[in-house]
PDB file of N, CA and C in Angstrom:
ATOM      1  N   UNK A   1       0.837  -1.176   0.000  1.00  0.00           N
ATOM      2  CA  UNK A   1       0.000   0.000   0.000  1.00  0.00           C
ATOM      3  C   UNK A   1       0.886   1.244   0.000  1.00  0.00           C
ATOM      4  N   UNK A   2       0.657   2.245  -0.681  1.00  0.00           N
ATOM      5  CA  UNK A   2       1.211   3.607  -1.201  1.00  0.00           C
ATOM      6  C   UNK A   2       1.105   4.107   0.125  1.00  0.00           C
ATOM      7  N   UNK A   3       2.110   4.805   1.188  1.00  0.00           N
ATOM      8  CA  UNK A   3       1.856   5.484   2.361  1.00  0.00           C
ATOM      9  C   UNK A   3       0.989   7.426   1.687  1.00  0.00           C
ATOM     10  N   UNK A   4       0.328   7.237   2.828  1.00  0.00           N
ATOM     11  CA  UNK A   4      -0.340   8.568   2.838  1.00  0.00           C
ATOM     12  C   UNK A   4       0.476   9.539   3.092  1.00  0.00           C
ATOM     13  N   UNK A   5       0.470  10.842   1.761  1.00  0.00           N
ATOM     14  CA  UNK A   5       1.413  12.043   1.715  1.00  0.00           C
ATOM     15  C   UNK A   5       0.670  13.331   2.043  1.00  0.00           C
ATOM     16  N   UNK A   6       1.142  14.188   2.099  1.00  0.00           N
ATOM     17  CA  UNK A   6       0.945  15.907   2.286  1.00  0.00           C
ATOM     18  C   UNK A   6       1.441  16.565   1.351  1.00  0.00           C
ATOM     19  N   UNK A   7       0.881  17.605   0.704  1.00  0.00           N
ATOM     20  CA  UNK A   7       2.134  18.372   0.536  1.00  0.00           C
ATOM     21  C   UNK A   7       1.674  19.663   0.629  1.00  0.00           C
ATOM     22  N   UNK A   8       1.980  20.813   0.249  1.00  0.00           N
ATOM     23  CA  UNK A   8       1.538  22.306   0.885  1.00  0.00           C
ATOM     24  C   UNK A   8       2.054  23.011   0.110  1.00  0.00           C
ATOM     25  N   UNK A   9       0.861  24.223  -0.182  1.00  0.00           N
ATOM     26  CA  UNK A   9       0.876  25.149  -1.324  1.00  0.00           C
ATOM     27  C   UNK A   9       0.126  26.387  -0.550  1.00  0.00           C
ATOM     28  N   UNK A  10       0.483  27.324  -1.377  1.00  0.00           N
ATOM     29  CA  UNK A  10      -0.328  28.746  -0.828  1.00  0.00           C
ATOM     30  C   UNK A  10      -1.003  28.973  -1.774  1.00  0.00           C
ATOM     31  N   UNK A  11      -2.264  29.466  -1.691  1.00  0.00           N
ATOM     32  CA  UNK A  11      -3.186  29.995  -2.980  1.00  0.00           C
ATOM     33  C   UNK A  11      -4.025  31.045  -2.804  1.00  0.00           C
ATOM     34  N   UNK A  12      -3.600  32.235  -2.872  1.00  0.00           N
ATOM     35  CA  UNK A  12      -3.849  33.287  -3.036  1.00  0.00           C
ATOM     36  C   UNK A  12      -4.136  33.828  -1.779  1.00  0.00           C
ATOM     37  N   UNK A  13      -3.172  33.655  -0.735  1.00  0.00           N
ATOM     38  CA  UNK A  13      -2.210  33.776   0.600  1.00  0.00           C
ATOM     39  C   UNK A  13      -2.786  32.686   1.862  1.00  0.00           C
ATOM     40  N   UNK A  14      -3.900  31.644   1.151  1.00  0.00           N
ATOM     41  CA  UNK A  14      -3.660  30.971   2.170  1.00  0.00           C
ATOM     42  C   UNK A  14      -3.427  29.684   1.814  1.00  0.00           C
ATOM     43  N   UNK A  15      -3.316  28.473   3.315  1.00  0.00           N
ATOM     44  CA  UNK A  15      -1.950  27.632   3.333  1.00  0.00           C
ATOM     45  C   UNK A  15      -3.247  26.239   2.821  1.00  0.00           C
ATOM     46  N   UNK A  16      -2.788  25.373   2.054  1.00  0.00           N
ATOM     47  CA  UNK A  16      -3.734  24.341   1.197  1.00  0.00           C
ATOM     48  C   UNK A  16      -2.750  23.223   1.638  1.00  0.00           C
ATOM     49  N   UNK A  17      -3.066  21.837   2.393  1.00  0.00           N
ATOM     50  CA  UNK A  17      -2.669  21.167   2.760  1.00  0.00           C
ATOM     51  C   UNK A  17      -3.194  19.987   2.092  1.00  0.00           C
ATOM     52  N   UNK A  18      -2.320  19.631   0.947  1.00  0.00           N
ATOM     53  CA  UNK A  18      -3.586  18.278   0.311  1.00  0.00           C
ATOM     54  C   UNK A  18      -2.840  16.964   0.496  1.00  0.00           C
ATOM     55  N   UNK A  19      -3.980  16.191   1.205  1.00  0.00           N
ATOM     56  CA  UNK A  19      -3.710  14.896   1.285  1.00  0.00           C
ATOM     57  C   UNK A  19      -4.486  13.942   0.348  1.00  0.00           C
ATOM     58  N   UNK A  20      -3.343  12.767   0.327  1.00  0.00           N
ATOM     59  CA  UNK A  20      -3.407  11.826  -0.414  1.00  0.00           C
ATOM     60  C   UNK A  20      -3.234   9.918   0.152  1.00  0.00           C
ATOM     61  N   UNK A  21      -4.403  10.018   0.446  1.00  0.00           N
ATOM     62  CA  UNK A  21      -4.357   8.022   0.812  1.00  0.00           C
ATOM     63  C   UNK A  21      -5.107   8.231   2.180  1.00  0.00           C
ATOM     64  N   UNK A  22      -5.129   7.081   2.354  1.00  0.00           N
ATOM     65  CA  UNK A  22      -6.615   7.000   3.953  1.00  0.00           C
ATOM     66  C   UNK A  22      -5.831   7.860   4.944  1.00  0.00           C
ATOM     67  N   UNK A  23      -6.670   8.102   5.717  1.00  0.00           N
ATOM     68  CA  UNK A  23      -6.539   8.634   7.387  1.00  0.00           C
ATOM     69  C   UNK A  23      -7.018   7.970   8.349  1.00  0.00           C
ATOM     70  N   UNK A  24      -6.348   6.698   8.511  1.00  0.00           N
ATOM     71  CA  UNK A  24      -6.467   5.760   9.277  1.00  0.00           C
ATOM     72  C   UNK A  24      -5.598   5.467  10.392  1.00  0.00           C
ATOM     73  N   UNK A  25      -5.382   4.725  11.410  1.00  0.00           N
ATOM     74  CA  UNK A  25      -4.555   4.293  11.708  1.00  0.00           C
ATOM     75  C   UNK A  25      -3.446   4.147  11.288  1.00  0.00           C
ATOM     76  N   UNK A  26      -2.631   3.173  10.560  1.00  0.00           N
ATOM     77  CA  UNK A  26      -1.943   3.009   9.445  1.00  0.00           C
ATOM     78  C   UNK A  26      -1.234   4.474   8.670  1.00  0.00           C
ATOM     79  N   UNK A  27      -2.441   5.403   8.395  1.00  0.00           N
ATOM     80  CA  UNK A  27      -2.301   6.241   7.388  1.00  0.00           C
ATOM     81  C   UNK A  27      -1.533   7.759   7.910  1.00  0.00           C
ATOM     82  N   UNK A  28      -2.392   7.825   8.765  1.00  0.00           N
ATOM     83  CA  UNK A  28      -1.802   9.313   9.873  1.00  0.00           C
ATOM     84  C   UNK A  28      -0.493   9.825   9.600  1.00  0.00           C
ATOM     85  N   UNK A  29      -0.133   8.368  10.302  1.00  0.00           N
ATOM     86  CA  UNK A  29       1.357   8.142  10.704  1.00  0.00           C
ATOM     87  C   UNK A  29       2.364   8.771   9.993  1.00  0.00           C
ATOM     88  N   UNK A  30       2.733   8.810   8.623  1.00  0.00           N
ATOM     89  CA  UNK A  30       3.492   9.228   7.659  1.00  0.00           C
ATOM     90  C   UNK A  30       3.017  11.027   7.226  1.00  0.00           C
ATOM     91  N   UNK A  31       1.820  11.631   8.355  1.00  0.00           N
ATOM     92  CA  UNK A  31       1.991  12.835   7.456  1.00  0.00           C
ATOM     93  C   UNK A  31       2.142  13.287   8.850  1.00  0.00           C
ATOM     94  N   UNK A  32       1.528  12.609  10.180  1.00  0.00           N
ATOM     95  CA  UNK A  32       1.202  13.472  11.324  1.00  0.00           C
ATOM     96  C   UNK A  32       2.089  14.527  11.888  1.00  0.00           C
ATOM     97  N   UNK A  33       3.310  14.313  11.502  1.00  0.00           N
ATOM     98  CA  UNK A  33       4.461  15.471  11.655  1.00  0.00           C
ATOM     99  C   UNK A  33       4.352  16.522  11.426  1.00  0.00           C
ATOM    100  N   UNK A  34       4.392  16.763   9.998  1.00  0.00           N
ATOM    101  CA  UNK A  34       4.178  17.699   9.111  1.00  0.00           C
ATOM    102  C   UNK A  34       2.965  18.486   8.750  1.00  0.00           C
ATOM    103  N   UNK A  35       2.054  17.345   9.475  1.00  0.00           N
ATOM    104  CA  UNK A  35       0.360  18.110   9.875  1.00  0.00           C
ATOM    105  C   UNK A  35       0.526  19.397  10.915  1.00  0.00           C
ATOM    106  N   UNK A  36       1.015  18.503  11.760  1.00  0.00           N
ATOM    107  CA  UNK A  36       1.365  19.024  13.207  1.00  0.00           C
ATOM    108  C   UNK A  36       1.818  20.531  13.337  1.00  0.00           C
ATOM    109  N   UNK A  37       3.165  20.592  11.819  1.00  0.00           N
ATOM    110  CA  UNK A  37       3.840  21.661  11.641  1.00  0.00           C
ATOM    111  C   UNK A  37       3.041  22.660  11.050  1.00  0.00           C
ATOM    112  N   UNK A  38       2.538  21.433  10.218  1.00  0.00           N
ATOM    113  CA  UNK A  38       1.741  23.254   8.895  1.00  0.00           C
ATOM    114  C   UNK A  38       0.417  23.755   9.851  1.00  0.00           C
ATOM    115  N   UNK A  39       0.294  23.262  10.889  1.00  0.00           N
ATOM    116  CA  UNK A  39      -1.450  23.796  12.006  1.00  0.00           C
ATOM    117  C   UNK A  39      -0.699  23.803  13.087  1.00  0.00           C
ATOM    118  N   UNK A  40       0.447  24.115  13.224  1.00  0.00           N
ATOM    119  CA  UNK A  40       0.765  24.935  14.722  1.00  0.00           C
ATOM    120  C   UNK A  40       0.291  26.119  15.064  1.00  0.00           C
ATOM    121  N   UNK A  41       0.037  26.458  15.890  1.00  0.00           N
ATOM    122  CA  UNK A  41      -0.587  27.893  16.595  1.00  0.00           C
ATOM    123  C   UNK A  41       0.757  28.860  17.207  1.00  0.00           C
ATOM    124  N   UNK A  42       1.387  29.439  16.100  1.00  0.00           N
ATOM    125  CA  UNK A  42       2.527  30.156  16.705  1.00  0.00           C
ATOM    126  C   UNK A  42       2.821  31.012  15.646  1.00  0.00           C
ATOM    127  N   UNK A  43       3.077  32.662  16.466  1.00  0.00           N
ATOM    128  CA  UNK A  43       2.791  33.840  15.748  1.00  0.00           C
ATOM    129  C   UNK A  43       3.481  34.099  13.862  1.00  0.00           C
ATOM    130  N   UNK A  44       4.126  32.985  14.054  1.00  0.00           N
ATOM    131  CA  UNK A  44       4.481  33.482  12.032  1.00  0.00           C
ATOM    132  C   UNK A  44       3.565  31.965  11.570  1.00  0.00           C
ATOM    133  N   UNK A  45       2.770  31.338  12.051  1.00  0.00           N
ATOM    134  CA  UNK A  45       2.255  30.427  11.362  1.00  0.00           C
ATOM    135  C   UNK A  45       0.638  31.215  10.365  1.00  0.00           C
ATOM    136  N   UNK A  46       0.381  29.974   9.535  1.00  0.00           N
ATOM    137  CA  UNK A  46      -0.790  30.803   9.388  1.00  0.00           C
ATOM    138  C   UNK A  46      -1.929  30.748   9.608  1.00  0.00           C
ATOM    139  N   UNK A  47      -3.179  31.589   9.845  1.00  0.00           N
ATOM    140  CA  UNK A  47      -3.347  31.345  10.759  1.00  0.00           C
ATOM    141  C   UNK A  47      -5.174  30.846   9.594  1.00  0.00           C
ATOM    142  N   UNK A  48      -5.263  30.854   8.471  1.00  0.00           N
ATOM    143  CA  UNK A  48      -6.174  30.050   7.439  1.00  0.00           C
ATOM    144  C   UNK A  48      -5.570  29.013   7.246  1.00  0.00           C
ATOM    145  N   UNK A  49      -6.271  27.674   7.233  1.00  0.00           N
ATOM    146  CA  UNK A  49      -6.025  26.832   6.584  1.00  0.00           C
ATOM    147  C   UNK A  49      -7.031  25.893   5.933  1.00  0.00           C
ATOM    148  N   UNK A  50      -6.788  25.187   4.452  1.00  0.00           N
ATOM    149  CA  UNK A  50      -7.622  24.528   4.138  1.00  0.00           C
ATOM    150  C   UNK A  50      -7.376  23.086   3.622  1.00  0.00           C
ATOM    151  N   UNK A  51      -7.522  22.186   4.496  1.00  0.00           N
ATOM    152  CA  UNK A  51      -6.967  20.843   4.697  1.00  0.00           C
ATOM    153  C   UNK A  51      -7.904  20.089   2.976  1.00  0.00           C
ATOM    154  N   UNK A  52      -7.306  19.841   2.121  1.00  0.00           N
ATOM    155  CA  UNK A  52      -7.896  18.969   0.957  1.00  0.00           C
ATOM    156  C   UNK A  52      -8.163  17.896   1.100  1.00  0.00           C
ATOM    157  N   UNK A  53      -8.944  17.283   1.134  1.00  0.00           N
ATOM    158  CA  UNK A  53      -9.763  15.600   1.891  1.00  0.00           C
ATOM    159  C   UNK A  53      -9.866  15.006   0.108  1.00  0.00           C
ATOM    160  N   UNK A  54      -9.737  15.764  -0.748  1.00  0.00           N
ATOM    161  CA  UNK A  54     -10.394  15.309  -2.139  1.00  0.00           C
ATOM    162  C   UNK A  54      -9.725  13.708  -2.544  1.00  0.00           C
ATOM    163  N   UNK A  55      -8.702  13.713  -1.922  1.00  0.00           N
ATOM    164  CA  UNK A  55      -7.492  12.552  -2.467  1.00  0.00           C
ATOM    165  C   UNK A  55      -7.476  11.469  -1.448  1.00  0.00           C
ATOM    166  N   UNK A  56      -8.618  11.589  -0.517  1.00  0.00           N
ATOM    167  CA  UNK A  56      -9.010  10.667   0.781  1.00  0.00           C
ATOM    168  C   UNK A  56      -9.290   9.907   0.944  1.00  0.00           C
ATOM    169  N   UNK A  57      -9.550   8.283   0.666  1.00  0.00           N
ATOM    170  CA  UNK A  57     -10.909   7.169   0.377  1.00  0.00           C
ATOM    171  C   UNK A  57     -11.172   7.015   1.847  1.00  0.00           C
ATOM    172  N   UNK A  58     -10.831   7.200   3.050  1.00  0.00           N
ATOM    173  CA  UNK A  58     -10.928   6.476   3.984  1.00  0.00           C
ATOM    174  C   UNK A  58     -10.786   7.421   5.342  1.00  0.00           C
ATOM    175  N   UNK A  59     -11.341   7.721   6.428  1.00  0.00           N
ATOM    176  CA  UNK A  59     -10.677   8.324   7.262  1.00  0.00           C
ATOM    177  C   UNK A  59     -11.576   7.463   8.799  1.00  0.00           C
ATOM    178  N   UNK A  60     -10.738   6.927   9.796  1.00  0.00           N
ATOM    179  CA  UNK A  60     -11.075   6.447  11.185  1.00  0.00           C
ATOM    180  C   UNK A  60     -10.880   7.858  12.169  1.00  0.00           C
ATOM    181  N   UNK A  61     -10.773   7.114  13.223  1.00  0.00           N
ATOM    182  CA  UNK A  61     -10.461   7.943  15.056  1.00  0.00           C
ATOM    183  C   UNK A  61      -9.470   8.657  14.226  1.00  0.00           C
ATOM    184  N   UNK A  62      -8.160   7.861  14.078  1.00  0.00           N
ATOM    185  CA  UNK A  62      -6.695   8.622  13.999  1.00  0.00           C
ATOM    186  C   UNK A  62      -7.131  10.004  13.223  1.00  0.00           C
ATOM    187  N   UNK A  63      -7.365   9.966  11.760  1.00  0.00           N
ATOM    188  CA  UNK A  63      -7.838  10.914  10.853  1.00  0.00           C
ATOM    189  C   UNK A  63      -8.727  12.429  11.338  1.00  0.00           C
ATOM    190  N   UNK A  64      -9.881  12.012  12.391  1.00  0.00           N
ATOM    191  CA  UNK A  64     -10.775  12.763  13.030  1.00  0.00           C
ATOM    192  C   UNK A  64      -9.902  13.430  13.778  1.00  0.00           C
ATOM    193  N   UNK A  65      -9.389  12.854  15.027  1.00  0.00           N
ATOM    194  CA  UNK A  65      -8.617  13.156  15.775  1.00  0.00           C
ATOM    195  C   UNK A  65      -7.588  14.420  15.590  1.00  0.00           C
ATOM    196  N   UNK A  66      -6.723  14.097  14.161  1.00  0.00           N
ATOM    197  CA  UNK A  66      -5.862  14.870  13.962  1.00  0.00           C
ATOM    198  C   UNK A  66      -6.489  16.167  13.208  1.00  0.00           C
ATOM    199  N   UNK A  67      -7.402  15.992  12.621  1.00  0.00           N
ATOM    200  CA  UNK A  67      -8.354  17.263  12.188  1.00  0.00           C
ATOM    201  C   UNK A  67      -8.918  17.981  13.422  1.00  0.00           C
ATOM    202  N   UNK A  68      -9.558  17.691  14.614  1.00  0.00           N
ATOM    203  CA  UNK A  68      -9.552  18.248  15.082  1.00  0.00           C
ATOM    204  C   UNK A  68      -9.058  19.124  16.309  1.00  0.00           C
ATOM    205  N   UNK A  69      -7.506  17.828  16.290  1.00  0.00           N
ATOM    206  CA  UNK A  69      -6.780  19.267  17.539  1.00  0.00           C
ATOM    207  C   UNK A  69      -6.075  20.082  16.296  1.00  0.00           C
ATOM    208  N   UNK A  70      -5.963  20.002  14.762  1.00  0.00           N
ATOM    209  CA  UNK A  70      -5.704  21.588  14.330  1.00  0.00           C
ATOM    210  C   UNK A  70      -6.365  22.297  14.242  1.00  0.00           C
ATOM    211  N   UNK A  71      -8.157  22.152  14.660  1.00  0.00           N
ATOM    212  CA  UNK A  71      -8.836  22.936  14.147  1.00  0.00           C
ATOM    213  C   UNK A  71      -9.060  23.937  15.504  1.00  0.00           C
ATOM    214  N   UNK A  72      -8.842  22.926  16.615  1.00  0.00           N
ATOM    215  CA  UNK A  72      -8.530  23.950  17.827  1.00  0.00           C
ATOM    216  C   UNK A  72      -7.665  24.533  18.430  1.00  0.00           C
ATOM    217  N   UNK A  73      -6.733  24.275  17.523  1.00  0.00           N
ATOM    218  CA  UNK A  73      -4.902  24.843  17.528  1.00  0.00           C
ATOM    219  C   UNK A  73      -5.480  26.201  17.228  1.00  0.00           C
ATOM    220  N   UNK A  74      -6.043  26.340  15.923  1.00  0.00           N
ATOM    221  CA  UNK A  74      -6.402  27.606  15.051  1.00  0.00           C
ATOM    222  C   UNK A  74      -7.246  28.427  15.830  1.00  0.00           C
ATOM    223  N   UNK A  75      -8.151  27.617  15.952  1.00  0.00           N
ATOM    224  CA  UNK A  75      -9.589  28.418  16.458  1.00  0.00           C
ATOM    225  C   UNK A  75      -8.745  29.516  18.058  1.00  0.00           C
ATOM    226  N   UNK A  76      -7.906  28.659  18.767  1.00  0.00           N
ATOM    227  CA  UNK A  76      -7.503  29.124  19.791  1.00  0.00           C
ATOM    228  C   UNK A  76      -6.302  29.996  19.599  1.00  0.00           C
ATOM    229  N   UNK A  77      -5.892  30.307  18.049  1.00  0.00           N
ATOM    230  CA  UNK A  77      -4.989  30.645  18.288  1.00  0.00           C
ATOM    231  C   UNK A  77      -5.736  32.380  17.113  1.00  0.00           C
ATOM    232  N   UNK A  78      -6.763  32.685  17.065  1.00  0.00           N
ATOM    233  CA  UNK A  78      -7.369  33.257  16.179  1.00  0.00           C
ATOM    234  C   UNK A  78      -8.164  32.659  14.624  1.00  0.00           C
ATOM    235  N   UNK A  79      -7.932  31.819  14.076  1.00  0.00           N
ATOM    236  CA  UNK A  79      -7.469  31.353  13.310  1.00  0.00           C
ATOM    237  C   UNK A  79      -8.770  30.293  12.681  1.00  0.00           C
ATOM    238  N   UNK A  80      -8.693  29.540  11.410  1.00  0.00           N
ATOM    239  CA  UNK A  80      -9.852  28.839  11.049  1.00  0.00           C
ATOM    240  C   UNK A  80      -9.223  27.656   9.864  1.00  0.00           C
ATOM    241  N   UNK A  81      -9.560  26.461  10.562  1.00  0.00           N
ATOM    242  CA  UNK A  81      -9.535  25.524   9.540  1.00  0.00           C
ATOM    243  C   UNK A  81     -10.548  25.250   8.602  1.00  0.00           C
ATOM    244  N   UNK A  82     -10.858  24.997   7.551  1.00  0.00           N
ATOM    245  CA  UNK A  82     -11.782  24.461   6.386  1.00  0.00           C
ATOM    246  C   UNK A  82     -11.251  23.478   5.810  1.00  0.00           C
ATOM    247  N   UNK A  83     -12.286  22.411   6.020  1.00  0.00           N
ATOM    248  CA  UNK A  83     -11.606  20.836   5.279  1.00  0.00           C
ATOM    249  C   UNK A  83     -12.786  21.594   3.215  1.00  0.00           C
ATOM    250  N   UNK A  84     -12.092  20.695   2.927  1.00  0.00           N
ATOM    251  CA  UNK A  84     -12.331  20.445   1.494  1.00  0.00           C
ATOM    252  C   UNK A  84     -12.435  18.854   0.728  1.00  0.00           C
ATOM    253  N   UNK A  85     -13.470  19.034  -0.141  1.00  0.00           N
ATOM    254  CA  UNK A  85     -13.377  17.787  -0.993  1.00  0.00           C
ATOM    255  C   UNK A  85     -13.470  16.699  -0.594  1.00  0.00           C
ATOM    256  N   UNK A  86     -14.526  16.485   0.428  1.00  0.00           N
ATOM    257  CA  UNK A  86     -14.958  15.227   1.163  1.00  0.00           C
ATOM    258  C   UNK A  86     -15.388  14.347   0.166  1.00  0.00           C
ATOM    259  N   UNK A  87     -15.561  13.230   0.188  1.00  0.00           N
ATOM    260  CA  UNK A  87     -16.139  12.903  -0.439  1.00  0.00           C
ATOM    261  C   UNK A  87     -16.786  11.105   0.436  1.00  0.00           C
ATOM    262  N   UNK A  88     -17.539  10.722  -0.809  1.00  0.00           N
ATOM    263  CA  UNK A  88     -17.997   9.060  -0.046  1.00  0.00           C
ATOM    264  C   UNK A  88     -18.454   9.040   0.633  1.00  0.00           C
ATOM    265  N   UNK A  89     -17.379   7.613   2.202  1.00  0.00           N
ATOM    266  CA  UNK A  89     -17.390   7.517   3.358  1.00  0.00           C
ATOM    267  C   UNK A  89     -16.858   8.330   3.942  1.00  0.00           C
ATOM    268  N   UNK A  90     -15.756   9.436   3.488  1.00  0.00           N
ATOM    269  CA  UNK A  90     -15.264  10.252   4.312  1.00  0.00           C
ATOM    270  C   UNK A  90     -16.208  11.265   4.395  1.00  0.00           C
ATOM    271  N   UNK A  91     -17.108  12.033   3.249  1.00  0.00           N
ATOM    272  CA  UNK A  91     -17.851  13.064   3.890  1.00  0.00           C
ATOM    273  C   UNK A  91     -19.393  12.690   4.513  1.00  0.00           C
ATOM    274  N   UNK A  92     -19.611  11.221   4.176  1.00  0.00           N
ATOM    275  CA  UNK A  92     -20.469  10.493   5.148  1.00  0.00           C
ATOM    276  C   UNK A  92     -19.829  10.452   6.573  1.00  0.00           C
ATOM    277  N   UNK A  93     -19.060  10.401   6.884  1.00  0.00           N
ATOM    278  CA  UNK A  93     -18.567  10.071   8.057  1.00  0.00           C
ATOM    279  C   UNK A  93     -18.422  11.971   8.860  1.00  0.00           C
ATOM    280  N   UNK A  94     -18.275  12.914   8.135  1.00  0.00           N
ATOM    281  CA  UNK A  94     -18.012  14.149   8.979  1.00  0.00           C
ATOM    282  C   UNK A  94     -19.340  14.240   8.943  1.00  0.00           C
ATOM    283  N   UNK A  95     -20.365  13.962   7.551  1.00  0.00           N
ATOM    284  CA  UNK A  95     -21.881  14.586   8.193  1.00  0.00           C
ATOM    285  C   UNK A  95     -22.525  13.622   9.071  1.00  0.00           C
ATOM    286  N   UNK A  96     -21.987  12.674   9.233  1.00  0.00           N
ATOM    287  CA  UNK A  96     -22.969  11.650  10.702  1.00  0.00           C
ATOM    288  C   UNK A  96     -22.507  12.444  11.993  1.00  0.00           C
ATOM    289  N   UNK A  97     -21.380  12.272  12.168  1.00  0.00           N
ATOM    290  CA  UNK A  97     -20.693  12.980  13.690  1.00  0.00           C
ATOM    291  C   UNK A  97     -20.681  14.402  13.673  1.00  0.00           C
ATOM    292  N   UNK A  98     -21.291  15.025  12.705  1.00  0.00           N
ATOM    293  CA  UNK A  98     -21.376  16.759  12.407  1.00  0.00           C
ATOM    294  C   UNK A  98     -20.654  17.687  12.477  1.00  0.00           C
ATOM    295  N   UNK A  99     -19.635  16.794  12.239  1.00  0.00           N
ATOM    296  CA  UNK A  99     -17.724  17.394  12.023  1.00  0.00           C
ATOM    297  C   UNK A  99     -18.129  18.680  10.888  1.00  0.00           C
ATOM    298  N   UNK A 100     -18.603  18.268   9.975  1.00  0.00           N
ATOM    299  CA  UNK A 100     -18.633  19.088   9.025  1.00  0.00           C
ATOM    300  C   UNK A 100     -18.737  20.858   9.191  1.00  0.00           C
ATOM    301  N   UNK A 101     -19.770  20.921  10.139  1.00  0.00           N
ATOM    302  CA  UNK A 101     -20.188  22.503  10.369  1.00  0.00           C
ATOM    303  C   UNK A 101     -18.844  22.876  11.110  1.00  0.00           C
ATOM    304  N   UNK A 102     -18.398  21.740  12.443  1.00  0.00           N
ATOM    305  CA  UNK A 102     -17.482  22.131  13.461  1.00  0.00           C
ATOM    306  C   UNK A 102     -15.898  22.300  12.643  1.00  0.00           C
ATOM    307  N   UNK A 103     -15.467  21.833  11.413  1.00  0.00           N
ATOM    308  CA  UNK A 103     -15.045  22.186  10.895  1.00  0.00           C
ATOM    309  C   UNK A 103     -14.831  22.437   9.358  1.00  0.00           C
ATOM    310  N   UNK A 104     -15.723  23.072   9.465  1.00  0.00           N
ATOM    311  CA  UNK A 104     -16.288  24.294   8.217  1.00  0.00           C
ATOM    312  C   UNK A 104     -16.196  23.369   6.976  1.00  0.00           C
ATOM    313  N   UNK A 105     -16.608  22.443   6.487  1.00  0.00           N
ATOM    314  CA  UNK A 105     -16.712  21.598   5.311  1.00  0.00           C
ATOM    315  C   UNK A 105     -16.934  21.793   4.102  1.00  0.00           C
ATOM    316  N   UNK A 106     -16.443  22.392   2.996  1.00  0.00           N
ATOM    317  CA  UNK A 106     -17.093  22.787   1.618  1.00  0.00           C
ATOM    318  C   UNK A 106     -16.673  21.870   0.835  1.00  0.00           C
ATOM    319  N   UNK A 107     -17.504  21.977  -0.519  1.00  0.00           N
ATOM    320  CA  UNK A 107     -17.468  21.107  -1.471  1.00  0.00           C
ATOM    321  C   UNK A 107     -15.742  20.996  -2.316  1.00  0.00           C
ATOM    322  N   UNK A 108     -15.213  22.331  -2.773  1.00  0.00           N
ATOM    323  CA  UNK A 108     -14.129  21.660  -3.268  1.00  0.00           C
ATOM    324  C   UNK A 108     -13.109  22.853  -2.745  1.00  0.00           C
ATOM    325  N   UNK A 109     -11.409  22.537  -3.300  1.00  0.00           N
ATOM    326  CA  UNK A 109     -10.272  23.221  -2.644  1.00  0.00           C
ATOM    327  C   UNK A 109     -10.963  25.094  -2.861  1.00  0.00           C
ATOM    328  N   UNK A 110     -11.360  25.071  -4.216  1.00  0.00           N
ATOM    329  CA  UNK A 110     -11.449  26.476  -4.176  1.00  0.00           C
ATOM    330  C   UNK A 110     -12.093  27.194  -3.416  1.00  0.00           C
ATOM    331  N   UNK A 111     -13.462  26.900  -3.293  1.00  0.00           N
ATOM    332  CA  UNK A 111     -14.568  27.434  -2.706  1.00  0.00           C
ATOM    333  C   UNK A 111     -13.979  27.311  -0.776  1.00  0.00           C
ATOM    334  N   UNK A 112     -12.717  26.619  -0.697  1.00  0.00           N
ATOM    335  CA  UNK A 112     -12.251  26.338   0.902  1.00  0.00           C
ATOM    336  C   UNK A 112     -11.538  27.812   1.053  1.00  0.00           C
ATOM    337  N   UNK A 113     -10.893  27.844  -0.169  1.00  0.00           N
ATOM    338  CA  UNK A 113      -9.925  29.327  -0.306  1.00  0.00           C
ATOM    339  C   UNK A 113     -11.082  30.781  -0.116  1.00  0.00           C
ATOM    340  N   UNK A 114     -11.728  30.459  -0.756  1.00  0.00           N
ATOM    341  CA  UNK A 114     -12.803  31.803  -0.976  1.00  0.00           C
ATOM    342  C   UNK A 114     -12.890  31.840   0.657  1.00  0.00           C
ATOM    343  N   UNK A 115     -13.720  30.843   1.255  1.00  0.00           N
ATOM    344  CA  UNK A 115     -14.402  31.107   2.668  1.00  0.00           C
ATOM    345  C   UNK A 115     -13.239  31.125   3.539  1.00  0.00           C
ATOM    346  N   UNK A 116     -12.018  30.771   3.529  1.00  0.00           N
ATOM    347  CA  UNK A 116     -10.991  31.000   4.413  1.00  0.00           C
ATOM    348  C   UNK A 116     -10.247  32.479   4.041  1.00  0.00           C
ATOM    349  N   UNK A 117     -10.192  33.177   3.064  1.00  0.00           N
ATOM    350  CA  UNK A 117     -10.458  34.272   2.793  1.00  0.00           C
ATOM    351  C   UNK A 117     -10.787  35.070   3.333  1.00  0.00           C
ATOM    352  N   UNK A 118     -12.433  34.916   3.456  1.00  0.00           N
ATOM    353  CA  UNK A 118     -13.689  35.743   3.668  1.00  0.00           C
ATOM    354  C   UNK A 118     -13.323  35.940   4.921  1.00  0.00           C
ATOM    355  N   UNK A 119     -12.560  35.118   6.227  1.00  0.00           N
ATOM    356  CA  UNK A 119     -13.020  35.344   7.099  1.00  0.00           C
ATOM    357  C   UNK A 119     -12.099  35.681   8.147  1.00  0.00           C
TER     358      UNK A 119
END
């Protein structure tokens, strides 16, 4: 199995974090570092972000988990995460547990940029 990657781009000044392969157990593991880094809460970080789910088939606990201590890294640190590009079981799975509203869920990367933007 292909390990799950990151990689990180700015688009039109804010920070786009797109992942690629499950967020599972298993999957975390190989980006959780670098998650960790790009959603730290510390004054030159930034403080929009919009996590890309589009490249996702799969996400458990581990996956949830790590979405949401960045989203309260941010929130606590001024700041706002927006996931993007749910799709399947993964955006079945944020609208059962109502992750979605708690962290701001839109349909694709762009429309994540617009509302992380906006706000």
């Amino acid at each position: 199995m292909t390990p799950t990657t990151l990689t990180q781009t700015v688009v039109d000044g804010v920070t786009v974090l797109r992942i690629v392969g499950p967020l599972t157990q298993d999957g975390v593991g190989p980006v959780l570092a670098a998650f960790a880094l790009a959603t730290a809460a510390t004054p030159d970080a930034p403080r929009r972000l919009v996590v890309d789910l589009t490249d996702v088939p799969m996400m458990t606990t581990p996956g949830i988990s790590m979405l949401l201590k960045a989203a309260g890294r941010l929130r606590d640190a001024g700041g706002r995460l927006v996931v993007a590009g749910a799709q399947g079981i993964v955006d079945d799975l944020l609208r059962r547990c109502r992750l979605d509203a708690l962290l701001h869920a839109v349909s694709d990367a762009a429309e994540a940029v617009r509302v992380a933007r906006a706000e």
